[in-house]
C-alpha atoms as a PDB file:
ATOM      1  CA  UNK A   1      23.062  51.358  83.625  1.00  0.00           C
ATOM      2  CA  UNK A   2      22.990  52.427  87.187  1.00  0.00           C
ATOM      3  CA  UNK A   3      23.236  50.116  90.011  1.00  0.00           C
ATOM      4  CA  UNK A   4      22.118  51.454  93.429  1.00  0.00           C
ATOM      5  CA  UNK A   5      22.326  48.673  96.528  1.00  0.00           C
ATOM      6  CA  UNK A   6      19.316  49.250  98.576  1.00  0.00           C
ATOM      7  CA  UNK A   7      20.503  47.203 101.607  1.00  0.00           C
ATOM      8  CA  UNK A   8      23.529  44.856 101.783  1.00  0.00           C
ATOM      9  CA  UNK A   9      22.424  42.859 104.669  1.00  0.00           C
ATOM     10  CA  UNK A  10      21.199  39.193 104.745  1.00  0.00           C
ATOM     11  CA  UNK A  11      17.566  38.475 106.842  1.00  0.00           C
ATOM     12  CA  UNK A  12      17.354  40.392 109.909  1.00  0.00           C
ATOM     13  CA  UNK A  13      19.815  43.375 109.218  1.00  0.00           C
ATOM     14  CA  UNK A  14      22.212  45.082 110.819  1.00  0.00           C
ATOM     15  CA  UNK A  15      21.524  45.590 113.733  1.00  0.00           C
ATOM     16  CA  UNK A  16      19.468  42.344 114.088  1.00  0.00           C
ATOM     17  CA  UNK A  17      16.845  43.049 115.949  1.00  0.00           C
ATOM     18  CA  UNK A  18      17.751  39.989 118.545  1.00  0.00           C
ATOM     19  CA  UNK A  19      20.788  39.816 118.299  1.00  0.00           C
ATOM     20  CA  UNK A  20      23.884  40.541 120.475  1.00  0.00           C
ATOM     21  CA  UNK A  21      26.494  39.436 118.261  1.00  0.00           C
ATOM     22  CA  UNK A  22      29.483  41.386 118.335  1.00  0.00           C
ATOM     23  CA  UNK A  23      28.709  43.409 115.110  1.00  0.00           C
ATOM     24  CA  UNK A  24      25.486  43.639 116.210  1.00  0.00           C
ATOM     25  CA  UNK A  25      26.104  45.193 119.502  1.00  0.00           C
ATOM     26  CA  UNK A  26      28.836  47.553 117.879  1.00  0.00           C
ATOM     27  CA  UNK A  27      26.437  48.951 115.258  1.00  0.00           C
ATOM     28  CA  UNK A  28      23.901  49.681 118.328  1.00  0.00           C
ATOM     29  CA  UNK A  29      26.662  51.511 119.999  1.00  0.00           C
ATOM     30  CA  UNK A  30      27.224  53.693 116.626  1.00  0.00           C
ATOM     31  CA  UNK A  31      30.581  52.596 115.828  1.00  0.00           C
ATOM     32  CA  UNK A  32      32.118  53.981 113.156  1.00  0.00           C
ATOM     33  CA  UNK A  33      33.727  50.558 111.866  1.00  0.00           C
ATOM     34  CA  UNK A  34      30.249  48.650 112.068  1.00  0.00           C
ATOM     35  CA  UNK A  35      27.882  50.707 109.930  1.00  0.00           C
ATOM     36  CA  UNK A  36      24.303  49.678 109.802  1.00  0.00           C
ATOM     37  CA  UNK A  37      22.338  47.928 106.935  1.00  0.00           C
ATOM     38  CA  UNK A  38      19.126  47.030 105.884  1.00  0.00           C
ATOM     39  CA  UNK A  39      17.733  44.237 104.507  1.00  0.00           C
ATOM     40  CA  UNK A  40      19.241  42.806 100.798  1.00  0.00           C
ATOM     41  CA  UNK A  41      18.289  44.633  97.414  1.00  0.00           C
ATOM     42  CA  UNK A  42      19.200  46.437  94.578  1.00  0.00           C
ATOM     43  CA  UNK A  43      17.744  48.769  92.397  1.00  0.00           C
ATOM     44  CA  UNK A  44      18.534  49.054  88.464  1.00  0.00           C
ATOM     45  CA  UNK A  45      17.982  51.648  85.922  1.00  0.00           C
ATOM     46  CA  UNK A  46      18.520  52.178  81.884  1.00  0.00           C
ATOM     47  CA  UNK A  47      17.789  56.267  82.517  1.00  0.00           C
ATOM     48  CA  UNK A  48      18.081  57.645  86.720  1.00  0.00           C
ATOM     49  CA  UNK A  49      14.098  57.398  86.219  1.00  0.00           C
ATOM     50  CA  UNK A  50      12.559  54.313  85.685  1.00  0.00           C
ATOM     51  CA  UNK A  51      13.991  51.684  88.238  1.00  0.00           C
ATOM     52  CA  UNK A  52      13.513  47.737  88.124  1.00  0.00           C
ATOM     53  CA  UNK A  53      13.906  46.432  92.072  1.00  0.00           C
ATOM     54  CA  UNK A  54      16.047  43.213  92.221  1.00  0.00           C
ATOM     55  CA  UNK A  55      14.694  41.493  95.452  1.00  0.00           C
ATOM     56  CA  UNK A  56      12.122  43.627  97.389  1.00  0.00           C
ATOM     57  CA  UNK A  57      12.987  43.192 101.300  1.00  0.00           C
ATOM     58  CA  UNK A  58      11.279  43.973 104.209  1.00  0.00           C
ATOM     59  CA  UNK A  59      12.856  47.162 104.587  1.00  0.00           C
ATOM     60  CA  UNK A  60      11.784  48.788 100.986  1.00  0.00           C
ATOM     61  CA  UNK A  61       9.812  51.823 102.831  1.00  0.00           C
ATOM     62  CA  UNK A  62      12.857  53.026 104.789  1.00  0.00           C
ATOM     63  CA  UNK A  63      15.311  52.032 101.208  1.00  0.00           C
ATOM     64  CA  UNK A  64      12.604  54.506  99.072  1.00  0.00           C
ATOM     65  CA  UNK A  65      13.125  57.298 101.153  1.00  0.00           C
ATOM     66  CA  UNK A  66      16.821  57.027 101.204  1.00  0.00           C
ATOM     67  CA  UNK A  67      16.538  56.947  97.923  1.00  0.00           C
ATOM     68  CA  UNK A  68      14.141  59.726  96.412  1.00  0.00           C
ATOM     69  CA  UNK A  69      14.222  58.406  92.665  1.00  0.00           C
ATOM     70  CA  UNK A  70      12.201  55.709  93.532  1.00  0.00           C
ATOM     71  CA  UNK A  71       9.594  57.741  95.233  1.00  0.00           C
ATOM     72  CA  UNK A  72       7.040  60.113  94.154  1.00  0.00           C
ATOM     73  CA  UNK A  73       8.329  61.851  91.163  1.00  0.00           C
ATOM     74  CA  UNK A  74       8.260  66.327  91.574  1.00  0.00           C
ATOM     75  CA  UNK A  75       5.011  67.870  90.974  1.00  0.00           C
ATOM     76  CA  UNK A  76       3.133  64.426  91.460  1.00  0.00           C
ATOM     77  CA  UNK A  77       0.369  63.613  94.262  1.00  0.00           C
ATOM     78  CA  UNK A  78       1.664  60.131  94.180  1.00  0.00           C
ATOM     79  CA  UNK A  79       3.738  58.329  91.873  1.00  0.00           C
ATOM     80  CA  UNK A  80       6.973  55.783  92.365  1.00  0.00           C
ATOM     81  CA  UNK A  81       9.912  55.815  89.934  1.00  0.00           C
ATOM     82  CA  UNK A  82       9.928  51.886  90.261  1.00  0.00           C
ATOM     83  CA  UNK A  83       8.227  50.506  87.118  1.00  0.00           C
ATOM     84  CA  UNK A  84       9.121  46.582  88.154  1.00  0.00           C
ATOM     85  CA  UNK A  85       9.878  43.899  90.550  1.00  0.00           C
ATOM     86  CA  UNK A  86      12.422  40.723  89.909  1.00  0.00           C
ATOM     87  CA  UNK A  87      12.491  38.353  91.595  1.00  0.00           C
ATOM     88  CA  UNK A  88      15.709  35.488  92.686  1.00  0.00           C
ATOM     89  CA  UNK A  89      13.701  33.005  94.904  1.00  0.00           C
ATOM     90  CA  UNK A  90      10.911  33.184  97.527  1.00  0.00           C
ATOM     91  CA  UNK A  91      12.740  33.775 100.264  1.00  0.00           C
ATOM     92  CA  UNK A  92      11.092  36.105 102.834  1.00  0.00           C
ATOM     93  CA  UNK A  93      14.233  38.876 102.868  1.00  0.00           C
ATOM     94  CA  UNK A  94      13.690  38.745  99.303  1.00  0.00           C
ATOM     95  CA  UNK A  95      10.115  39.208  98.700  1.00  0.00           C
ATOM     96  CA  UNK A  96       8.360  40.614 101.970  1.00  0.00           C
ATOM     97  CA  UNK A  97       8.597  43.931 100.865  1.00  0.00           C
ATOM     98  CA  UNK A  98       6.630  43.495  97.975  1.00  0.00           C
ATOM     99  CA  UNK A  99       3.543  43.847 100.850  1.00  0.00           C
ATOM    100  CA  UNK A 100       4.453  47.690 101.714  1.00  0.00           C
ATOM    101  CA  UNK A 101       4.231  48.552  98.147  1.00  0.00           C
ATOM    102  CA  UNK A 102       0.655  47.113  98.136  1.00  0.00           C
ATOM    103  CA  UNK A 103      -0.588  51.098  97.595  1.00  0.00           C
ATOM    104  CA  UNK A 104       1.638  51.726  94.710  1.00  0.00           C
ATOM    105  CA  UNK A 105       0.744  51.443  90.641  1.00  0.00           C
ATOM    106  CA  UNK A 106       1.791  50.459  87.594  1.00  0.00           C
ATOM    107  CA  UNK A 107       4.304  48.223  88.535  1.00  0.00           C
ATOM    108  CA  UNK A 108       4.910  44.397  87.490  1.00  0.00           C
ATOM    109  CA  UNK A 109       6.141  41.335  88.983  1.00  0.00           C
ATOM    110  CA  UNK A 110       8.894  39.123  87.304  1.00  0.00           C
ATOM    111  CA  UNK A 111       9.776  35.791  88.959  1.00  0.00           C
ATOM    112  CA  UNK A 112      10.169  31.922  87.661  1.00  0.00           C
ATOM    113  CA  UNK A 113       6.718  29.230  87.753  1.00  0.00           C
ATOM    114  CA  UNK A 114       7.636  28.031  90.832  1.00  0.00           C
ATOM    115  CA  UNK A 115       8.914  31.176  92.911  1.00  0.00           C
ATOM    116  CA  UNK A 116       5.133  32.874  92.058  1.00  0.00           C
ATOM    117  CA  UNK A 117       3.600  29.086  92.840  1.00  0.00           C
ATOM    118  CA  UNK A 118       5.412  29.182  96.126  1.00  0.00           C
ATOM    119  CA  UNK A 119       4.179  33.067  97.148  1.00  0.00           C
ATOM    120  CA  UNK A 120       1.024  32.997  95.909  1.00  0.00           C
ATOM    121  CA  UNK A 121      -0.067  29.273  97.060  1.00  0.00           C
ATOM    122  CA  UNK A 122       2.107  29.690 100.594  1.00  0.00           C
ATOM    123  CA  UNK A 123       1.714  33.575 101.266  1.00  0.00           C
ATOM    124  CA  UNK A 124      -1.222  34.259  99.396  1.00  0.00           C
ATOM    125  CA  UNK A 125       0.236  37.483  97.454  1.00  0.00           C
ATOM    126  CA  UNK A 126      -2.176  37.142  94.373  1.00  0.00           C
ATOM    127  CA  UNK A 127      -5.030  38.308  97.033  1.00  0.00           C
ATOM    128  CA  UNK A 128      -2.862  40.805  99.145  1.00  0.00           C
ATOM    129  CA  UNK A 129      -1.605  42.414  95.520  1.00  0.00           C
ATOM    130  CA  UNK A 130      -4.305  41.927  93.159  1.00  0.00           C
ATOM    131  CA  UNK A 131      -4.552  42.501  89.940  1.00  0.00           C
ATOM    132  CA  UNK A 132      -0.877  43.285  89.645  1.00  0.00           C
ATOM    133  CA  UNK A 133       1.060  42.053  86.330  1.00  0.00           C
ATOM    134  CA  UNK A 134       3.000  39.066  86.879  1.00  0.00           C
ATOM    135  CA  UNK A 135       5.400  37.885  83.791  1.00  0.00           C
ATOM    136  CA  UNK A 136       7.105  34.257  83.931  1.00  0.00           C
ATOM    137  CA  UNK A 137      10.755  34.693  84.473  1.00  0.00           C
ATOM    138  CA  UNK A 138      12.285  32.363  81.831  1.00  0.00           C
ATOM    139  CA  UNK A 139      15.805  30.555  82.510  1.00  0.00           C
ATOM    140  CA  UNK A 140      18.250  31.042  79.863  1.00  0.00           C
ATOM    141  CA  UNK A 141      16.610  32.896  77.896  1.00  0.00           C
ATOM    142  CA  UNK A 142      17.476  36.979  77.247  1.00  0.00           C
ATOM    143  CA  UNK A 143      14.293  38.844  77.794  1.00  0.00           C
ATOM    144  CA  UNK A 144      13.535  42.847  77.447  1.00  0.00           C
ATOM    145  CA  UNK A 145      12.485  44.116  80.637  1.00  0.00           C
ATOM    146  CA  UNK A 146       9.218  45.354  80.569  1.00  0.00           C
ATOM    147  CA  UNK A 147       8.076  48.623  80.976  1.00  0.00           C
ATOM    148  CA  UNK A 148       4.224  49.423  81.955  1.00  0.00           C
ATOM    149  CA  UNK A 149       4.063  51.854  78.962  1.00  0.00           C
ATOM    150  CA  UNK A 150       5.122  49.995  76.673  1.00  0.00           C
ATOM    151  CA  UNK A 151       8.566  52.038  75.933  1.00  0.00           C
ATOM    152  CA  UNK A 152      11.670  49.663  75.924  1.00  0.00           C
ATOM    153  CA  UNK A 153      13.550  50.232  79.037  1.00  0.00           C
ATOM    154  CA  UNK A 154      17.475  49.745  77.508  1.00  0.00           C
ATOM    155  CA  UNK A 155      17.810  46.679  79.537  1.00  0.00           C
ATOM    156  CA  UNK A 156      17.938  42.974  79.043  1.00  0.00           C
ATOM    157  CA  UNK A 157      17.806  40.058  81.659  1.00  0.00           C
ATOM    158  CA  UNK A 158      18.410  36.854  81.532  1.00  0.00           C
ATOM    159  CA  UNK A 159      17.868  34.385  84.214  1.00  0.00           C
ATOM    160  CA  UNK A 160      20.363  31.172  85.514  1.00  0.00           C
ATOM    161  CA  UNK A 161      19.846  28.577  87.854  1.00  0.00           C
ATOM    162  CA  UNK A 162      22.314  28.495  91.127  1.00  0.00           C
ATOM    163  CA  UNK A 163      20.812  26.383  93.592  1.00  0.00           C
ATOM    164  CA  UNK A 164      17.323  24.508  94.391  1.00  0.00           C
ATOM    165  CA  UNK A 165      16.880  25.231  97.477  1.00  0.00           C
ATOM    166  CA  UNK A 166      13.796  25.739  99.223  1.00  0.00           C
ATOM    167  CA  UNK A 167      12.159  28.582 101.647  1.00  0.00           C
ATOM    168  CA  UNK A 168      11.788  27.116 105.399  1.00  0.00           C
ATOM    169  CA  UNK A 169       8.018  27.814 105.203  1.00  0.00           C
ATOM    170  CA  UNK A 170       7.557  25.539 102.399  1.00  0.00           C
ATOM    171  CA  UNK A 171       6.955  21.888 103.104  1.00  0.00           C
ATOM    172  CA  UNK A 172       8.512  19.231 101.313  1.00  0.00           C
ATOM    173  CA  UNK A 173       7.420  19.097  97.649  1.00  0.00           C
ATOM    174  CA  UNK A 174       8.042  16.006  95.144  1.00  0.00           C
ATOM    175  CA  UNK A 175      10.220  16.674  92.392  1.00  0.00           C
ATOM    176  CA  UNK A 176      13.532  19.039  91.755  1.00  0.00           C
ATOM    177  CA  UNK A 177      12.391  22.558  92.433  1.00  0.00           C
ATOM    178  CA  UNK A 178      13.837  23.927  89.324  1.00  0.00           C
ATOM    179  CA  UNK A 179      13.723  27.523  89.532  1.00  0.00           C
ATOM    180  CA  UNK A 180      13.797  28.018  92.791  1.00  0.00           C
ATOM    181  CA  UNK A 181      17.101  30.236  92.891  1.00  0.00           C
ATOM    182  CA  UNK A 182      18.269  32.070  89.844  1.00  0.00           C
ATOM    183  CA  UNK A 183      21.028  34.504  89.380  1.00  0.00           C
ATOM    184  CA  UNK A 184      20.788  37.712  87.188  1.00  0.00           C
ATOM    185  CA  UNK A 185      22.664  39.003  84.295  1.00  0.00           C
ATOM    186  CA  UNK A 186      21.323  42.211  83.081  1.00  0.00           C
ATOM    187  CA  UNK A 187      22.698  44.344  80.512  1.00  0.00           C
ATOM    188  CA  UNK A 188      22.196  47.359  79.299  1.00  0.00           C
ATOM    189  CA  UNK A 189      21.494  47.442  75.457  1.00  0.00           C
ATOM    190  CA  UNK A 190      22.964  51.242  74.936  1.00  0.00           C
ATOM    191  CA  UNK A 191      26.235  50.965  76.425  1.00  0.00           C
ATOM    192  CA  UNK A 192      26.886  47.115  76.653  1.00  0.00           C
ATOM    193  CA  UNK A 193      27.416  47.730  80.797  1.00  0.00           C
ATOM    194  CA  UNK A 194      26.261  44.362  82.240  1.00  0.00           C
ATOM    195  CA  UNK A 195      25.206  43.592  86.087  1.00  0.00           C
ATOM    196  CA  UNK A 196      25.389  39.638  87.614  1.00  0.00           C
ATOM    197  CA  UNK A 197      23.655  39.727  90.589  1.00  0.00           C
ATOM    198  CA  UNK A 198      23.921  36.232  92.854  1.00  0.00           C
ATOM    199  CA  UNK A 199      22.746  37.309  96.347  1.00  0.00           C
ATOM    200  CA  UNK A 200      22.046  33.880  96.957  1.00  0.00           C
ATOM    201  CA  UNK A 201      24.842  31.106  96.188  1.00  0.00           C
ATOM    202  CA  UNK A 202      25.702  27.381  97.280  1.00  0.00           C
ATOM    203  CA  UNK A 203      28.298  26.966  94.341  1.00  0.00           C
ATOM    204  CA  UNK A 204      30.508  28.151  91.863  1.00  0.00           C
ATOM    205  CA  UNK A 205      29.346  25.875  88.666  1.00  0.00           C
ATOM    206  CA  UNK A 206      29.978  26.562  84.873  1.00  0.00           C
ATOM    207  CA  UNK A 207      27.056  28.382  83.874  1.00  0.00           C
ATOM    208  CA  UNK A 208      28.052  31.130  86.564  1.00  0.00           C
ATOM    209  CA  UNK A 209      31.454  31.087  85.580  1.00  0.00           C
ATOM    210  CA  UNK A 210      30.412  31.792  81.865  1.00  0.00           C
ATOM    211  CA  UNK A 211      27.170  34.440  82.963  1.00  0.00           C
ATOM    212  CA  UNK A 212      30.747  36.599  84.684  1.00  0.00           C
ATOM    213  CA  UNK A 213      32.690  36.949  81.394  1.00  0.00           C
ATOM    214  CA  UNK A 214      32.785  40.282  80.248  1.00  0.00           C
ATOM    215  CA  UNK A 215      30.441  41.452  82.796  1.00  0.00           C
ATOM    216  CA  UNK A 216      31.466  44.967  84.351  1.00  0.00           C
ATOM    217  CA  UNK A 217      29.937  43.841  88.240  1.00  0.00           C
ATOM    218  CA  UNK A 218      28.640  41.102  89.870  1.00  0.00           C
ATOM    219  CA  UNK A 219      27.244  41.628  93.369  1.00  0.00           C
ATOM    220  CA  UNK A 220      27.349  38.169  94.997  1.00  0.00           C
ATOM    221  CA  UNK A 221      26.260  36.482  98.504  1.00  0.00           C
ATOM    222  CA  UNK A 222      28.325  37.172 101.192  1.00  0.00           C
ATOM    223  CA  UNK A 223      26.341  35.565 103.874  1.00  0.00           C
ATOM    224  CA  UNK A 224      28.331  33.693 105.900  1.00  0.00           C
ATOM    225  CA  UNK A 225      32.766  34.095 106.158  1.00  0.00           C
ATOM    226  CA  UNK A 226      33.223  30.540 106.911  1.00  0.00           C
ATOM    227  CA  UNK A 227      31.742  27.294 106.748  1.00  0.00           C
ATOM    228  CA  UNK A 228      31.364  26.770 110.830  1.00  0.00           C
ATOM    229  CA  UNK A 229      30.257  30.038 111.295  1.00  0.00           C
ATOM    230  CA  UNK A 230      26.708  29.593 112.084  1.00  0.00           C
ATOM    231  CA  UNK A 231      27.070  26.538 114.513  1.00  0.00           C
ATOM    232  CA  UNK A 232      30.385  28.312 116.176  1.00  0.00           C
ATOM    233  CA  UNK A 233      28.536  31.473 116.926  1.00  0.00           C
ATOM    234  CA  UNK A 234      25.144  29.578 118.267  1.00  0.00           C
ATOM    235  CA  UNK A 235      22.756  30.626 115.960  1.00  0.00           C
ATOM    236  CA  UNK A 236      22.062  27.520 114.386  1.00  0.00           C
ATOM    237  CA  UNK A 237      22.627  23.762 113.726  1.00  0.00           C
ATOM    238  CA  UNK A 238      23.257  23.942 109.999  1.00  0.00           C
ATOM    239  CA  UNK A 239      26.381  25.096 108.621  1.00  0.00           C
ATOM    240  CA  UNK A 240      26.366  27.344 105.761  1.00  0.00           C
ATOM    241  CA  UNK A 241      26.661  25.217 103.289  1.00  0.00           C
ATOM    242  CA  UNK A 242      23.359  23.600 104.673  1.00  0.00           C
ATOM    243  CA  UNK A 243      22.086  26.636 104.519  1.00  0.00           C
ATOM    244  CA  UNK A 244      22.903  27.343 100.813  1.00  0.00           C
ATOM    245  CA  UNK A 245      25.580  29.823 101.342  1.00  0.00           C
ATOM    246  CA  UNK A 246      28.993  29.202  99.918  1.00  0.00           C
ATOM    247  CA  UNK A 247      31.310  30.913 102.641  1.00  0.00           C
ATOM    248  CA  UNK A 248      33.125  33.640 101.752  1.00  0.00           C
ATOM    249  CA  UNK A 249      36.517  32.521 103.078  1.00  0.00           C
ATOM    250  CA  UNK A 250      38.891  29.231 102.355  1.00  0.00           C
ATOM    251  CA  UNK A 251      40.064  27.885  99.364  1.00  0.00           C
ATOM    252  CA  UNK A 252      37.137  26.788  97.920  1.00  0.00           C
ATOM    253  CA  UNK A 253      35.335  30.012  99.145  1.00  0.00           C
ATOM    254  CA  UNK A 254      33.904  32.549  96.962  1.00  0.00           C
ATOM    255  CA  UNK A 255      36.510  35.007  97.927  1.00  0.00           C
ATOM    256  CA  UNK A 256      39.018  32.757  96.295  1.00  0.00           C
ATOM    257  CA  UNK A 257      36.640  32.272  93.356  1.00  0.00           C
ATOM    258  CA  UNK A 258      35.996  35.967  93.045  1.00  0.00           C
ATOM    259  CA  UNK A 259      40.233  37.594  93.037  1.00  0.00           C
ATOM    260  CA  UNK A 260      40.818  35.942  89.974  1.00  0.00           C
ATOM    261  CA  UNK A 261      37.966  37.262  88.095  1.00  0.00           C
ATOM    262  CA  UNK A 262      38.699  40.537  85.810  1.00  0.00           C
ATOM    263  CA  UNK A 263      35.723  42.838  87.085  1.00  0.00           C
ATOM    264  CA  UNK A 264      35.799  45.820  87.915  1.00  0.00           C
ATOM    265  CA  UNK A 265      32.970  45.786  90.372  1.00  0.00           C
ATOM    266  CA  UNK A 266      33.116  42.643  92.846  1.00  0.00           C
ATOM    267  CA  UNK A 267      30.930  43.651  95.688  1.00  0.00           C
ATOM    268  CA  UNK A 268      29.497  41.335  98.405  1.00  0.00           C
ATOM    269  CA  UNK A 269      25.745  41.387  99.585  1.00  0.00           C
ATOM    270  CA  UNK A 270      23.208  39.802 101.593  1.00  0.00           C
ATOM    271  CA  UNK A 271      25.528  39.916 104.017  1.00  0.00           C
ATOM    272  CA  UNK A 272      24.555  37.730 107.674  1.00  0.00           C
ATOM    273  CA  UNK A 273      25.153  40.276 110.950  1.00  0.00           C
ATOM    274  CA  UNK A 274      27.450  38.029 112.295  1.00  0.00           C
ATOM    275  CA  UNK A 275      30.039  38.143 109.384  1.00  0.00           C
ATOM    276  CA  UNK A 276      33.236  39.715 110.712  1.00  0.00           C
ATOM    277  CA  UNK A 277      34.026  40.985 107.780  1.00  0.00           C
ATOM    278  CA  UNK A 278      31.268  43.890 108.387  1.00  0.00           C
ATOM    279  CA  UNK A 279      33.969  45.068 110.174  1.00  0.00           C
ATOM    280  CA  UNK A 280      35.601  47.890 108.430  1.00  0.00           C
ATOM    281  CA  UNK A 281      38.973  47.630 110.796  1.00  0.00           C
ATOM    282  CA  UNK A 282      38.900  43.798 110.825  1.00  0.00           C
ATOM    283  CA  UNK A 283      41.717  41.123 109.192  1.00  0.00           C
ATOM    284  CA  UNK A 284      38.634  39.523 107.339  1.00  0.00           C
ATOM    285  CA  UNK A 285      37.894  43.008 105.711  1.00  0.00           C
ATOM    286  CA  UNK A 286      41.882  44.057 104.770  1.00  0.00           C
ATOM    287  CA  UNK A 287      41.582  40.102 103.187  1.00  0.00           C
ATOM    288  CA  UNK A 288      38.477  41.591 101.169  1.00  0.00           C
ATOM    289  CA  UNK A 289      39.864  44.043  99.694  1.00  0.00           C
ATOM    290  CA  UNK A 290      43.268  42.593  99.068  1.00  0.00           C
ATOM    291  CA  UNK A 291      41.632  40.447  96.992  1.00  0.00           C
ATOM    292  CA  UNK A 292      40.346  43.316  95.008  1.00  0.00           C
ATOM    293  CA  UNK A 293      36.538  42.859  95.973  1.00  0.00           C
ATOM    294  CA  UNK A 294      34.841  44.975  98.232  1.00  0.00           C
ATOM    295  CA  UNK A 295      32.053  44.552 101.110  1.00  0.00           C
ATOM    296  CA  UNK A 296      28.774  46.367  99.786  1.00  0.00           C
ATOM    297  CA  UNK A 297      26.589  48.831 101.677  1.00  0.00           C
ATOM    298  CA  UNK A 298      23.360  50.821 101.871  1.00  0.00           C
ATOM    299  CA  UNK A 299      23.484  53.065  99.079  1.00  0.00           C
ATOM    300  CA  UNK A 300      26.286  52.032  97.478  1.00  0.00           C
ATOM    301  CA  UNK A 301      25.989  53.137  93.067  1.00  0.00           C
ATOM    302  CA  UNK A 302      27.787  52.789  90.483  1.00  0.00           C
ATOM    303  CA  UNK A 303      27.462  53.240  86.724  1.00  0.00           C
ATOM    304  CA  UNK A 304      28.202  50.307  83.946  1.00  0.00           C
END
């Protein structure tokens, strides 16, 4: 399987577009510690043709052509080398893009009941995509991703619950909103390489800690570094735990969490602009990467 991060960056980017945060303002400067990202996703492929998105953010158009698998293939008018969508949550970094791929084809949509309840009764995506397949996105349950053809596509997914938290533009609904935020484990069925991809995380529980056995990456929220870090800055009231982002530093932090797993690949994503450890010259970085994990960016692949 290869694994190619599309952006690393939480909502907004890096640069933010208002934003004067220190990374922020170093990235507009062109710094060569402070390198620029776009909005989070990943793309995932059995074969280096056919590629499954994992989140679709609002920056897909400028993510396809840094990417030229994904776009039209050689000798085609038109074409895309993405043959489907999945989808964590409803969260607009996570599922704006899937508007700019409006003119593209044979494509399908995976999410859970309520994530496609959510877009299609709050953003109205059925009318702005119509016609386009949508398949329920089961929890615990191992699936075969779909291809449009028909052909198997050599990988399997199965969705986990992390979190129910809900989108800001939804209003208060009765009931738990199960399904609202999932984590990925995808494997591929050749060589037994297997992906866990959490770019949105509140806790460590026991189901995560069992999806991460054996797995050969996991690519994991990194939105916040500490708990304070949105009030202390001034971008918000809510810390990030209020949010639904376990901080990356502390002892209960995901960092902590994450050195004494035996993966190979521990990468952080969906990674907030403020976040010192974007820093590539920073003490929050060195602690990183002491700690064996790394700090994921733009274009970032490896194989599993």
């Amino acid at each position: 399987m290869l694994v190619r991060i599309l952006g690393a960056a939480a909502g907004g980017g890096l640069p933010q577009w208002n934003c004067r945060c220190a990374n922020c303002d170093a990235a507009r400067a062109g710094s060569p510690h402070v390198r620029p990202r776009t909005q989070s996703s990943v793309a995932v492929s059995a074969d280096g043709r056919a590629w499954f998105l994992l989140n679709v953010s609002p920056d897909i158009r400028q993510q396809v052509l840094a990417f030229p698998p994904l776009g039209p293939p050689d000798g085609a008018m038109r074409g895309t080398g993405i043959i489907g969508c999945v989808l964590t949550d409803a969260e607009l970094d996570h599922t704006a893009g899937l508007l700019l791929l409006r003119e593209g084809g044979g494509y399908g949509l995976m999410s859970t009941p309520l994530v496609r309840r959510w877009l299609t009764r709050h953003l109205s995506l059925d009318t702005v995509l119509p016609g386009r397949p949508w398949t329920e996105l089961p929890l615990d349950r191992p699936l075969d991703l779909p291809r449009p053809d028909g052909i198997p596509s050599g990988l399997r997914l199965r969705a986990f619950e992390v979190d129910r938290h809900m989108p800001r533009f939804i209003a208060e609904e009765p009931g738990a909103a199960v399904g609202s935020v999932v984590g990925l484990r995808i494997e591929d069925t050749r060589t037994g390489g297997t992906l866990v991809y959490v770019p949105c995380l509140a806790r460590v529980n026991d189901r995560l800690r069992a999806e991460t056995r054996e797995a050969g990456a996991i690519l994991v929220d990194g939105t916040f570094w500490s708990e304070d870090e949105p009030v202390r800055i001034g971008i918000g009231s809510r810390t990030a735990s209020q949010m639904g982002h376990l901080p990356v530093s502390g002892p209960h932090g995901s960092l902590a969490w994450l050195s004494s797993l035996p993966i190979r690949h521990r990468v952080y994503v969906h990674i907030n602009n403020t976040n010192p450890m974007l820093n590539d010259h920073g003490p929050e970085r060195a602690q990183v990467q002491a700690c064996g994990a790394s700090v994921g960016a733009d274009g970032d692949t490896f194989e599993l």
